[in-house]
N, C-alpha and C. Protein backbone atom coordinates (compact mmCIF):
# COMPACT_ATOMS: atom_id res chain seq x y z
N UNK A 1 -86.43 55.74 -66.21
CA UNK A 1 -85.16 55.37 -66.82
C UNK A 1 -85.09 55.94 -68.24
N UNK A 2 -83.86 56.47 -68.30
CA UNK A 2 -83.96 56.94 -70.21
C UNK A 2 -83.10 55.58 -70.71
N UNK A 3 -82.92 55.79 -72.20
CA UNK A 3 -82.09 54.89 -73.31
C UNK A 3 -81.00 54.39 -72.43
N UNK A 4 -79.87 54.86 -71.98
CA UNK A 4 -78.92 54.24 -71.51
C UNK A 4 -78.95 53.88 -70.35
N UNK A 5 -79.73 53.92 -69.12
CA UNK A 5 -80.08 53.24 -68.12
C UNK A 5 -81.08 52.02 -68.48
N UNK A 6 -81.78 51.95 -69.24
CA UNK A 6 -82.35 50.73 -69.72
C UNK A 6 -81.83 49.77 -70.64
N UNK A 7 -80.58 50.21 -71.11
CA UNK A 7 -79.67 49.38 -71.66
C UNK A 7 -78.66 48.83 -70.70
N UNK A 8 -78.46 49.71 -69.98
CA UNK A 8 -78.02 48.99 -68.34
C UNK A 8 -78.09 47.76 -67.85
N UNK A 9 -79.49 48.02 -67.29
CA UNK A 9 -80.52 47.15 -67.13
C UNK A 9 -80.67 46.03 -67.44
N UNK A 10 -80.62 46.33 -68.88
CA UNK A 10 -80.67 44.75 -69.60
C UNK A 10 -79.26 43.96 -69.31
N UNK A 11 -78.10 44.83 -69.63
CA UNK A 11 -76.57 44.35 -69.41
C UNK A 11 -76.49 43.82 -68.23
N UNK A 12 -77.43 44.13 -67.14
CA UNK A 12 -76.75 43.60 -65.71
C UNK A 12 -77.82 42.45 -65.28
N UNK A 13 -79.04 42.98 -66.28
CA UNK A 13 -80.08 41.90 -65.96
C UNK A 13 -80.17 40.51 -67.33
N UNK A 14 -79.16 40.03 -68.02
CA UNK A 14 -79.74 39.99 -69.50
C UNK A 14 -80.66 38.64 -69.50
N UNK A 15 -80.91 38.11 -68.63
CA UNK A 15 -81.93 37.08 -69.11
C UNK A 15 -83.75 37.61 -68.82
N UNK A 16 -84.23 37.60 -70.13
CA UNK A 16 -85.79 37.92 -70.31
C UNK A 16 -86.25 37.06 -70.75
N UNK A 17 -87.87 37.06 -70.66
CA UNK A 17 -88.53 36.50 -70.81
C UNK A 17 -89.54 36.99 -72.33
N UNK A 18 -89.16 36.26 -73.43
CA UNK A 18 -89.26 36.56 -74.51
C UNK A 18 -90.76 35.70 -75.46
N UNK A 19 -91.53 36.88 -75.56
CA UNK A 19 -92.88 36.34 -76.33
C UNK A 19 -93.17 36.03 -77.77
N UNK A 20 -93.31 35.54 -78.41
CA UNK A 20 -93.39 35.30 -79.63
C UNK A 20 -94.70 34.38 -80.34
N UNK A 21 -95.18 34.02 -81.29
CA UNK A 21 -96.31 33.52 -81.46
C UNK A 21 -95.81 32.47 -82.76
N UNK A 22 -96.96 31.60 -82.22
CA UNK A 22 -97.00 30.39 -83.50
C UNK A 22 -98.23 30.44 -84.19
N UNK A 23 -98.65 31.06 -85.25
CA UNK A 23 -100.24 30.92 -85.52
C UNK A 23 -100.81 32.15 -84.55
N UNK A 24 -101.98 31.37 -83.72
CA UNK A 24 -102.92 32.13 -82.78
C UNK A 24 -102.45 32.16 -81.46
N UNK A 25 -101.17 31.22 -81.41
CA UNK A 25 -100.62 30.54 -80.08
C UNK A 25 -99.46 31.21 -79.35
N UNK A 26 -99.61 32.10 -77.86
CA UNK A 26 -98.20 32.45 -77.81
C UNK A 26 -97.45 31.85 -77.22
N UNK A 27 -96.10 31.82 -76.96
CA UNK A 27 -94.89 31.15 -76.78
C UNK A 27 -94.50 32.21 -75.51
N UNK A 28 -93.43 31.65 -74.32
CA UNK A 28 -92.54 32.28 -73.87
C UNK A 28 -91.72 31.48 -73.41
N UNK A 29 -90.46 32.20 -73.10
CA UNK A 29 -89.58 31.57 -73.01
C UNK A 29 -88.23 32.54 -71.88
N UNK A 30 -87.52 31.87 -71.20
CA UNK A 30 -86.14 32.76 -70.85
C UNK A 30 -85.10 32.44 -72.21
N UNK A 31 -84.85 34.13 -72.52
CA UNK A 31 -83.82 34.01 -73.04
C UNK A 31 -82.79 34.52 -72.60
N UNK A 32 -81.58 34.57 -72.80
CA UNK A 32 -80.35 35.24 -72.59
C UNK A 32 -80.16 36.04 -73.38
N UNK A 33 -79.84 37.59 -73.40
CA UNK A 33 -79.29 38.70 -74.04
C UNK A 33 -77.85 38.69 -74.38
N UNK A 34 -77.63 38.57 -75.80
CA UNK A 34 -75.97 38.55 -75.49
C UNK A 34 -76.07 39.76 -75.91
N UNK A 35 -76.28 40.81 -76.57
CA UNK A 35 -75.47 42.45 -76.25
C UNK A 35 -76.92 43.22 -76.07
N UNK A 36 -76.51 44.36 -75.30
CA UNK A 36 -77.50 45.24 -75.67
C UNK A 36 -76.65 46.69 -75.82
N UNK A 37 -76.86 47.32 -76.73
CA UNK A 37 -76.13 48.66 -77.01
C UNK A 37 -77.37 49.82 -77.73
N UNK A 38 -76.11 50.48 -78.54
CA UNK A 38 -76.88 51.49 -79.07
C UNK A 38 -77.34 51.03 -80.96
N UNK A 39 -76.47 50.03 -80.98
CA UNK A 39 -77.42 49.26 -82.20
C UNK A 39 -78.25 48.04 -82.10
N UNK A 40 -78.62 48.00 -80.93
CA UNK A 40 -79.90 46.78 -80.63
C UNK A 40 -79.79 46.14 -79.22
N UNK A 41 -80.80 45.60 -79.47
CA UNK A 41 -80.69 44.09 -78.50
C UNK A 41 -80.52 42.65 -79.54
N UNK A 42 -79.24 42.03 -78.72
CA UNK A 42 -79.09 40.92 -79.90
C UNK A 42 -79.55 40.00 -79.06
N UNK A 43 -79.95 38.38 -79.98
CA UNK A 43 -80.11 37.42 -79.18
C UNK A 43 -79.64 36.10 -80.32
N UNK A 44 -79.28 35.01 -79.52
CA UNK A 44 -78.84 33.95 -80.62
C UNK A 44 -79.78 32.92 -79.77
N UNK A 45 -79.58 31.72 -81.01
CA UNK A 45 -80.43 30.54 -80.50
C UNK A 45 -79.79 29.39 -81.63
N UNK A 46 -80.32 28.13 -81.21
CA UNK A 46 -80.00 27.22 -82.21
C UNK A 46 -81.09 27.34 -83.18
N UNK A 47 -80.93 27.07 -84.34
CA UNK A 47 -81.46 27.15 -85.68
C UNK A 47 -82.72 26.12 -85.86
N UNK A 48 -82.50 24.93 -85.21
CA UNK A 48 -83.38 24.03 -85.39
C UNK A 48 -84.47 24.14 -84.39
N UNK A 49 -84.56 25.22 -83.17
CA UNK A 49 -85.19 25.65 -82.57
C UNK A 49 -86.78 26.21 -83.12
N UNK A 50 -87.95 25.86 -82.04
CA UNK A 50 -89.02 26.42 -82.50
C UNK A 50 -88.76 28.21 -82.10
N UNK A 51 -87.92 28.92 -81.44
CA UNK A 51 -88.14 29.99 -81.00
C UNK A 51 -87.35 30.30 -82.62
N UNK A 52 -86.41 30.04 -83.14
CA UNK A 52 -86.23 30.44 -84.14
C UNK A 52 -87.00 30.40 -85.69
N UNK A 53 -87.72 29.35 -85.83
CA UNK A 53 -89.12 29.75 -86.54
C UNK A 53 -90.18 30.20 -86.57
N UNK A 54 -90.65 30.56 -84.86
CA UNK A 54 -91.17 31.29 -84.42
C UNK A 54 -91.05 32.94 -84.97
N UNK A 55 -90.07 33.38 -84.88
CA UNK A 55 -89.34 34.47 -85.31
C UNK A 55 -89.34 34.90 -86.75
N UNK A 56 -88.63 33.75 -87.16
CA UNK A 56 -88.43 33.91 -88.81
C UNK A 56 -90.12 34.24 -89.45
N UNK A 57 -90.92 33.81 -88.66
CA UNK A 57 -91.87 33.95 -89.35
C UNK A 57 -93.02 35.12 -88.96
N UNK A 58 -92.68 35.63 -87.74
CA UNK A 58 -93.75 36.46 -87.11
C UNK A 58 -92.30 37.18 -86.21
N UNK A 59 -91.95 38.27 -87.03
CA UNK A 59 -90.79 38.76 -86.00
C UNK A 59 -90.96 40.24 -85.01
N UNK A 60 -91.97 40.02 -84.94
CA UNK A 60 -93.09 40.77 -83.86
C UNK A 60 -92.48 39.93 -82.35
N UNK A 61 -92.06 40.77 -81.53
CA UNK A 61 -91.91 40.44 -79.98
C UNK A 61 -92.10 41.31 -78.92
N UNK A 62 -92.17 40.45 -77.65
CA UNK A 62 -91.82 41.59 -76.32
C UNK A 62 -90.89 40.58 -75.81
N UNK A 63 -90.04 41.36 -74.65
CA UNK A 63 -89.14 41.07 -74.15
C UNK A 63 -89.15 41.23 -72.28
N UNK A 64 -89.65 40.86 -71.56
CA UNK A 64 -89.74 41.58 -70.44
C UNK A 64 -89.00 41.04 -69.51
N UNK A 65 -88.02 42.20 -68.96
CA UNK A 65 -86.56 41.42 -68.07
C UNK A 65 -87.05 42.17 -66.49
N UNK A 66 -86.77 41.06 -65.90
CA UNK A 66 -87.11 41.69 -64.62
C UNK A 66 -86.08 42.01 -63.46
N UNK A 67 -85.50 42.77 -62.43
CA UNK A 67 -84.90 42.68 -61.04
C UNK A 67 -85.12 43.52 -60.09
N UNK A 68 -85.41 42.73 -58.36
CA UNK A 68 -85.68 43.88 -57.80
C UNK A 68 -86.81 44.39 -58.12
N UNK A 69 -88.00 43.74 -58.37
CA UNK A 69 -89.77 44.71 -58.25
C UNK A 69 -89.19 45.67 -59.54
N UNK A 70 -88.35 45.80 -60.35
CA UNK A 70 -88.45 46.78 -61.58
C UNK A 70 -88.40 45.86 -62.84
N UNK A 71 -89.31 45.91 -64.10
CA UNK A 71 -89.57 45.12 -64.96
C UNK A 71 -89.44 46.22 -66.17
N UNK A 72 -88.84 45.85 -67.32
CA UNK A 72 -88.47 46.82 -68.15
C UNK A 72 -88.81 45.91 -69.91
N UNK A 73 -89.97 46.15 -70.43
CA UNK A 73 -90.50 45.84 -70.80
C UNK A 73 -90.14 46.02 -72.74
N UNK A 74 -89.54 45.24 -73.36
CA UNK A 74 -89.04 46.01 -74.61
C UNK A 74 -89.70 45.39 -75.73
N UNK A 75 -90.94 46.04 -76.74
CA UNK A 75 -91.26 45.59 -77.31
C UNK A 75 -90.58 46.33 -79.24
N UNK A 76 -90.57 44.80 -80.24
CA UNK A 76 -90.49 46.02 -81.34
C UNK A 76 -90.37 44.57 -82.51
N UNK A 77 -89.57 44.89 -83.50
CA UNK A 77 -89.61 44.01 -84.82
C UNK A 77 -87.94 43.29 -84.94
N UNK A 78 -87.65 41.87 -84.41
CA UNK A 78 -86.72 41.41 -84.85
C UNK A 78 -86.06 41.74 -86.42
N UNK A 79 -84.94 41.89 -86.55
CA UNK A 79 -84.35 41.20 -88.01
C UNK A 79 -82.88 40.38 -87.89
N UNK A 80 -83.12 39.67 -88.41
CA UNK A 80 -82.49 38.21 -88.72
C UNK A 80 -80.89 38.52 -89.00
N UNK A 81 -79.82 38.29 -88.34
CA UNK A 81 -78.59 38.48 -88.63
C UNK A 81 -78.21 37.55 -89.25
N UNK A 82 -77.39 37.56 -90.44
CA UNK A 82 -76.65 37.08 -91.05
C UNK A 82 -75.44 37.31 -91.82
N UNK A 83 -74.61 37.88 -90.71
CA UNK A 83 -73.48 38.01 -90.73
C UNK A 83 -72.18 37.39 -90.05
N UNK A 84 -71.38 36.57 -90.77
CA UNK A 84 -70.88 35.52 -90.09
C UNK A 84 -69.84 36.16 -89.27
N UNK A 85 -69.03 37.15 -89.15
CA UNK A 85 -68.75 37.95 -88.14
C UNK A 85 -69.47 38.13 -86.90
N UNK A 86 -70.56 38.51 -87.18
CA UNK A 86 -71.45 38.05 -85.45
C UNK A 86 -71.55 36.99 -84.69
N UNK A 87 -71.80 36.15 -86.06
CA UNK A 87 -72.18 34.83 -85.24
C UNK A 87 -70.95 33.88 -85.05
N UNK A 88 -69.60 34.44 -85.81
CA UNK A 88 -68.87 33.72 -85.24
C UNK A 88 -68.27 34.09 -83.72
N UNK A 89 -68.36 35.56 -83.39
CA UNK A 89 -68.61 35.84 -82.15
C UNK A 89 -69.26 35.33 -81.19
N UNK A 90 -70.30 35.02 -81.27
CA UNK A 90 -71.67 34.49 -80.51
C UNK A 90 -70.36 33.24 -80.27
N UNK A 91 -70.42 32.53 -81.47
CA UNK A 91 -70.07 31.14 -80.94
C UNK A 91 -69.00 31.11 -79.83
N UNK A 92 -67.62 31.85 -80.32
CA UNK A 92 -66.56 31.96 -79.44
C UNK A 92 -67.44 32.50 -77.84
N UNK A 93 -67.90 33.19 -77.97
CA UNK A 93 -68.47 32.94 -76.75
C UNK A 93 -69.51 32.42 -75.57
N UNK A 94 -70.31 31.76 -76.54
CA UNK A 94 -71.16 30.66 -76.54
C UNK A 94 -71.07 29.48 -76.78
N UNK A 95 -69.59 28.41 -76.05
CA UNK A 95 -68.89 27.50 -76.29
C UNK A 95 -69.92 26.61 -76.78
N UNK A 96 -71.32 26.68 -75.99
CA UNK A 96 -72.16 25.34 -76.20
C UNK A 96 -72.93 25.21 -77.59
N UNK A 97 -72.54 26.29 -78.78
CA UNK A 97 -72.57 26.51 -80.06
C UNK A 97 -72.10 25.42 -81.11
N UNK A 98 -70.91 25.62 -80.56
CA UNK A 98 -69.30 25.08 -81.38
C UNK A 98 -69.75 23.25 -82.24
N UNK A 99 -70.20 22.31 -80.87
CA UNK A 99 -70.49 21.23 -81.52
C UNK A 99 -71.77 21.11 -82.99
N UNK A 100 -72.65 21.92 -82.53
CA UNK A 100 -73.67 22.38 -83.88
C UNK A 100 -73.07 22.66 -84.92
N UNK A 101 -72.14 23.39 -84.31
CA UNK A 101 -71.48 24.61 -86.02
C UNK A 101 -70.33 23.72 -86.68
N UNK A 102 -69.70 22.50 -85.53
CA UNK A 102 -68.88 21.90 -86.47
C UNK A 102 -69.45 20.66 -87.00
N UNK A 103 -70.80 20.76 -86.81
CA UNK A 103 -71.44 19.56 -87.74
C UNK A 103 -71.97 20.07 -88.58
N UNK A 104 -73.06 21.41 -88.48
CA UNK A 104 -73.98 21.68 -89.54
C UNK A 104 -73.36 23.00 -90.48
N UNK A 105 -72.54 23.50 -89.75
CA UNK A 105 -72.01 25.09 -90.09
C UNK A 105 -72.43 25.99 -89.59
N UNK A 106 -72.30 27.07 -89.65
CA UNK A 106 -73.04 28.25 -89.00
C UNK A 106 -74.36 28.77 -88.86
N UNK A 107 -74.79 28.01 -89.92
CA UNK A 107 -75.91 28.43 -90.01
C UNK A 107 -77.19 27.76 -89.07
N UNK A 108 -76.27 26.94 -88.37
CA UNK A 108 -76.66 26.24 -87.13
C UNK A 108 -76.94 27.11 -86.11
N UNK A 109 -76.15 28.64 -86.13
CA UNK A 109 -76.45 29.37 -85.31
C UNK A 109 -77.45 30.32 -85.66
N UNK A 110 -78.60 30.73 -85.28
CA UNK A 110 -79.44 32.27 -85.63
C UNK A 110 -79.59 32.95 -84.57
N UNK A 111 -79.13 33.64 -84.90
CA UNK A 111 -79.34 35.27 -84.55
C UNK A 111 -80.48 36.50 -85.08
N UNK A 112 -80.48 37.18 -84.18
CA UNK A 112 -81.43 38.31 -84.39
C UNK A 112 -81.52 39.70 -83.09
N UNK A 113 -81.61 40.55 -84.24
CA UNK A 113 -81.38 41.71 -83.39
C UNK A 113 -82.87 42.44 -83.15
N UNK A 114 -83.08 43.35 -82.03
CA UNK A 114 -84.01 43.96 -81.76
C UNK A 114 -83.70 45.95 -81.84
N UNK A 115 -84.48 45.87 -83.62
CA UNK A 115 -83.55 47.90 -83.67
C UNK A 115 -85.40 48.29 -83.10
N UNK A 116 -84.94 49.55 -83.51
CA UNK A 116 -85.72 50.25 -83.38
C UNK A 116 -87.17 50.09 -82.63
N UNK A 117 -86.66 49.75 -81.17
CA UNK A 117 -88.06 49.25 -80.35
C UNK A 117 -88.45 49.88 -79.47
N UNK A 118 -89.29 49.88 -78.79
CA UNK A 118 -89.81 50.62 -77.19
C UNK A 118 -89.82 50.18 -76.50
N UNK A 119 -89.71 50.77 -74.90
CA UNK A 119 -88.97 50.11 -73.66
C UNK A 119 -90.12 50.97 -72.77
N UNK A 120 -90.69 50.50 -71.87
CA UNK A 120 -91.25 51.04 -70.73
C UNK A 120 -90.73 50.28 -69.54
N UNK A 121 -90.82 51.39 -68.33
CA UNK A 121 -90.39 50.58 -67.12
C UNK A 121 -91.78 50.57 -66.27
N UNK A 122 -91.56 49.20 -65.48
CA UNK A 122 -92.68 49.26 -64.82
C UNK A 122 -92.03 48.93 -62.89
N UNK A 123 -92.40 49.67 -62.45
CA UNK A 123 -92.14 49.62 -61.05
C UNK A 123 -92.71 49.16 -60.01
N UNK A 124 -92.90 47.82 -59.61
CA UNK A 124 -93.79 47.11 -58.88
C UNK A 124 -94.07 47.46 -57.74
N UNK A 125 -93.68 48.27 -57.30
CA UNK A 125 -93.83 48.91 -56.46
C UNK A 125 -94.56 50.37 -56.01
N UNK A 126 -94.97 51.01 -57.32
CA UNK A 126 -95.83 51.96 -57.47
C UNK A 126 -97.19 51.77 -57.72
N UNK A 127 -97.88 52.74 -57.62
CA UNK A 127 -99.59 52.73 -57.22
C UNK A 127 -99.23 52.09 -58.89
N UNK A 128 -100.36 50.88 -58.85
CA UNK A 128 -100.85 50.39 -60.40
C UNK A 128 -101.60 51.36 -61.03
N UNK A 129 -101.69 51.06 -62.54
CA UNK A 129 -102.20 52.12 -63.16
C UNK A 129 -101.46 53.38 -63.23
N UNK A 130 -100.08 53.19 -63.20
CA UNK A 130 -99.54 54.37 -63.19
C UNK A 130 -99.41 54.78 -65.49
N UNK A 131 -99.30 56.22 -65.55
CA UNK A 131 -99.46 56.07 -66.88
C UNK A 131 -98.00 55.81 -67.54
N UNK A 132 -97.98 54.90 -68.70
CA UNK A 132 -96.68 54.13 -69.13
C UNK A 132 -95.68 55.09 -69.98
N UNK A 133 -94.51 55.72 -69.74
CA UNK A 133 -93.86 56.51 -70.49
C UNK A 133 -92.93 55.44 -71.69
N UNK A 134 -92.93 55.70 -72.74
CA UNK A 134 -92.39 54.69 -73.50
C UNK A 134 -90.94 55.51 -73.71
N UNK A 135 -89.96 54.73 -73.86
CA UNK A 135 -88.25 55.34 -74.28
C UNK A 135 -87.80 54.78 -75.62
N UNK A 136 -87.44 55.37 -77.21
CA UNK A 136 -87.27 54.55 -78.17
C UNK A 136 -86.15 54.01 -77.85
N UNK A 137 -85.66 52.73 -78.31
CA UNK A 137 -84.13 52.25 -77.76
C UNK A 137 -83.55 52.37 -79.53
């Protein structure tokens, strides 16, 4: 798969399974992808969330979305959106936002994008050990 078939991918597949660490400890989790383009992979969460201090503090991740025996693997360095234009997006379309944001404000919502990362595909279906071609996204 090149750059825009693995952005595909993610668009038709967007819930992954997202790694992150606390300390020595790792975390995973399903997340939901809300965009993936040619300026990132975004993702939102609630603020009071451990995946969001998780982050804020170690913004080192992988991402691995799976369908169909093909697993597409995106690793790289979160950064923290804070732009209330995004996130007031997110919310409008992330109705289950709205009650947070009209108690705490926006900042109830965090966000974070994934630039400049690497993507390998892995095909479950091929001899293992096959050698891993990486794609920058």
């Amino acid at each position: 798969m090149d750059k825009k078939e693995i952005l595909e991918f993610i668009t038709k597949n967007p819930v992954g399974f997202m790694a992150t660490a606390d300390g020595d400890k790792p975390h995973v989790r399903a997340m939901g992808t809300y965009r993936a383009d040619e300026n990132g992979i975004i993702f939102s969460m609630q603020s009071p969330k451990d995946v969001y201090k998780q982050l804020s503090k170690n913004p080192e991740t992988e991402i691995c979305y799976w369908a169909e025996g093909t697993q597409v693997r995106v690793s790289g360095r979160m950064e923290e959106i804070k732009d209330t234009k995004i996130k007031e997006e997110i919310v409008e379309a992330r109705a289950f936002y709205k009650p947070g944001v009209e108690q705490q404000g926006l900042d109830y919502v965090g966000a974070f994008v994934l630039k400049h990362s690497k993507a390998y595909v892995v095909d479950m279906r091929a001899t293992p050990g096959a050698p891993k071609t990486y794609v920058d996204l």
